[in-house]
Protein backbone atom coordinates (compact mmCIF):
# COMPACT_ATOMS: atom_id res chain seq x y z
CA UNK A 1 34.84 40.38 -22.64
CA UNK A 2 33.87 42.12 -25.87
CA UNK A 3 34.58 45.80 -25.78
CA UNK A 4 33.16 47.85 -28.55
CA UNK A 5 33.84 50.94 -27.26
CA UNK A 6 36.50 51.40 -25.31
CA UNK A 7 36.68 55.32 -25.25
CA UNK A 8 33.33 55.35 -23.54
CA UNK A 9 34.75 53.31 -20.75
CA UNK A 10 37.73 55.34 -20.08
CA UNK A 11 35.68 58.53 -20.05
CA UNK A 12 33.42 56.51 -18.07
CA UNK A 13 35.91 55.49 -15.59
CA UNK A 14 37.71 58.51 -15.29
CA UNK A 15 34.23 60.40 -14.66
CA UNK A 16 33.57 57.79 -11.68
CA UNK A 17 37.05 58.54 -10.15
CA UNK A 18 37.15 62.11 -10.24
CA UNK A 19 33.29 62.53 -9.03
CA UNK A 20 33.36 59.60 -6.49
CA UNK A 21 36.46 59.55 -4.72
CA UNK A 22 36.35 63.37 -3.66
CA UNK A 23 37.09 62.49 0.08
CA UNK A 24 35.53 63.73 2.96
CA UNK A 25 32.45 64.99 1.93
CA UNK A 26 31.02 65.90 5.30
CA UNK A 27 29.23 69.48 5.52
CA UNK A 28 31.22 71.93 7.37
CA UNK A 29 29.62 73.90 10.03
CA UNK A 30 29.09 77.79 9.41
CA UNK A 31 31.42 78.60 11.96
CA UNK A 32 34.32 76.60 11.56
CA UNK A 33 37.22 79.15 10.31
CA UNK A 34 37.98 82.54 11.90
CA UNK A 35 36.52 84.84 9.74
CA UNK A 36 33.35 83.08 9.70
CA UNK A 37 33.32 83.33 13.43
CA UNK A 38 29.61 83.68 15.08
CA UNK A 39 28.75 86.56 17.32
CA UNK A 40 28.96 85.96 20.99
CA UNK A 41 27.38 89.08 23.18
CA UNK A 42 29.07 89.98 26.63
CA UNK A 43 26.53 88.40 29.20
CA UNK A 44 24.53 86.05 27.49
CA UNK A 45 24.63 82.48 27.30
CA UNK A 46 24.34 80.25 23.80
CA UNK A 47 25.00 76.76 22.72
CA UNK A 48 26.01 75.09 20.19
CA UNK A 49 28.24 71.64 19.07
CA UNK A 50 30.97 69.61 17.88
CA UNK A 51 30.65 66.84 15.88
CA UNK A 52 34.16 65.89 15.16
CA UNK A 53 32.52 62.74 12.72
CA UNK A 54 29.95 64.81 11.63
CA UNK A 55 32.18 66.76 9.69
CA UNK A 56 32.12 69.99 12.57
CA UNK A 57 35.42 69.42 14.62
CA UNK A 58 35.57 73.61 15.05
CA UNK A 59 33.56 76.55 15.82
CA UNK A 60 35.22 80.17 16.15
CA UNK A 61 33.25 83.24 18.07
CA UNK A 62 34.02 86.39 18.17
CA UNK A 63 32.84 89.47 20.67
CA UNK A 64 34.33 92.86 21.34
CA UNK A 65 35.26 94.57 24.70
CA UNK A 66 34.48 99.20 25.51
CA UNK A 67 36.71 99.33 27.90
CA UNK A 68 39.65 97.42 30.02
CA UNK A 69 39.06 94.68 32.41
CA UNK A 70 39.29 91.37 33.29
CA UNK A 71 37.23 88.64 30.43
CA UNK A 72 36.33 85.29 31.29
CA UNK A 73 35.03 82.45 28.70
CA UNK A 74 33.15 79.88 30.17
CA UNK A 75 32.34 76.88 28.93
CA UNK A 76 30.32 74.13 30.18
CA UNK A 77 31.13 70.73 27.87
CA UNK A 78 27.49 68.03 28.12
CA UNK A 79 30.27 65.24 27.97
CA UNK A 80 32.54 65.95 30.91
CA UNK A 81 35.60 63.74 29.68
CA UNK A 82 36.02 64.93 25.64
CA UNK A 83 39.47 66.46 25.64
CA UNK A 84 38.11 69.21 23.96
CA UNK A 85 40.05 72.49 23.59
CA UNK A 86 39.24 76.24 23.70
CA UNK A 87 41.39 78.99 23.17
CA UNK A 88 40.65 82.79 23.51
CA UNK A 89 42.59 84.31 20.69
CA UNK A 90 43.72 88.28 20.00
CA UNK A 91 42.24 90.57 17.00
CA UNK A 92 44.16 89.00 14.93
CA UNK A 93 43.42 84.91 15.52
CA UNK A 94 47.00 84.79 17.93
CA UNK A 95 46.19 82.87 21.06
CA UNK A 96 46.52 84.37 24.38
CA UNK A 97 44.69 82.03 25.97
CA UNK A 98 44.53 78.04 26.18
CA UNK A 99 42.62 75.07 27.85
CA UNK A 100 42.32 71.24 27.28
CA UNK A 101 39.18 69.76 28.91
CA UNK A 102 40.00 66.94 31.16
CA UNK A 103 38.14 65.15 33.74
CA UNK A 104 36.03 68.27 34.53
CA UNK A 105 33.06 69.69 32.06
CA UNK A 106 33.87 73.73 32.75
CA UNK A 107 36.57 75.05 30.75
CA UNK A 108 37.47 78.95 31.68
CA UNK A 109 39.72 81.41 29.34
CA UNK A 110 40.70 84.46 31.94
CA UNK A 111 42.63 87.18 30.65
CA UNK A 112 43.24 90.99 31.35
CA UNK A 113 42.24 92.97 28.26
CA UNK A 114 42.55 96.28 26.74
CA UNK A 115 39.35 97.35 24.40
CA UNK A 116 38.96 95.21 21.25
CA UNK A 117 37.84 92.13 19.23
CA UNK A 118 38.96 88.73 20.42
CA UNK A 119 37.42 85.38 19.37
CA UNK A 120 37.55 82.22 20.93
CA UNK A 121 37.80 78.85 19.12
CA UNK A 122 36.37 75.72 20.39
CA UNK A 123 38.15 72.41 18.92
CA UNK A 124 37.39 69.13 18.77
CA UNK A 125 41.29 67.59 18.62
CA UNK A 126 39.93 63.93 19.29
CA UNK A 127 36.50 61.94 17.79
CA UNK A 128 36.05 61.40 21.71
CA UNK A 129 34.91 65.49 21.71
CA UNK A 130 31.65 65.34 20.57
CA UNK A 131 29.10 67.06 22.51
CA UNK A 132 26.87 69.93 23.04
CA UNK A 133 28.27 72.85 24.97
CA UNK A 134 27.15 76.50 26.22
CA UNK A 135 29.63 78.86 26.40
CA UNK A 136 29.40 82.86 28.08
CA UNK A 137 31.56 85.92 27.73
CA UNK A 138 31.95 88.04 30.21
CA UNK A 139 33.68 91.56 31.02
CA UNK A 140 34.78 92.47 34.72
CA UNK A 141 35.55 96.63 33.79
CA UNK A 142 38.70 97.96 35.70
């Protein structure tokens, strides 16, 4: 092979590798780091999904508390057996609460709280998590 210009095919190259070869490229979902964590009212019910192949393998929400008393996370997992994990974490992203999914689709996060901000992060640890889910904050006041 003949190459006339060979400056043009290193540039050429080295523009394929760098643009090309960038790795995952999957979109991340809006919620998938703390402090882009998505509101989640006392007393209501939402849903939402991970997609651990889809690029979404986390989702963080956050909701605040008035007063002192007893908060429980539910979650309800479409795919009973994902080994998915939720944690109910402080103000300031420390877990104080933990749960790996097994054989069962609920998932609960109880803990006694003072007033505040907690979120709670839903992770997808395995590709086997991948489901829908609806999940439910709620405050029992002292």
């Amino acid at each position: 092979m003949n190459v006339k210009h060979p400056m043009v095919w290193v540039a050429t190259a080295t523009a394929l590798f760098f643009l090309g070869c960038g790795g995952d490229e999957a979109p991340q979902d809006e919620d998938f780091e703390r402090h882009l964590a998505k509101p989640l009212p006392l007393n209501k019910v939402f849903t939402d999904a991970l997609s651990p192949l889809g690029g979404d393998k986390s989702d963080w929400k956050i909701f605040n508390t008035t007063e002192p008393g007893l908060v429980t996370v539910s979650i309800h997992f479409d795919k009973p057996d994902g080994d998915c994990e939720a944690q109910l974490a402080d103000k300031y992203g420390a877990k104080i609460e933990r749960e790996i999914q097994s054989a069962n689709p609920y998932v609960r996060l109880t803990r006694k709280v003072e007033p505040g901000r907690f979120f709670v992060w839903i992770y997808a640890p395995k590709d086997t998590c991948s489901t829908q889910y609806s999940i439910e904050a709620r405050l029992e006041p002292d």
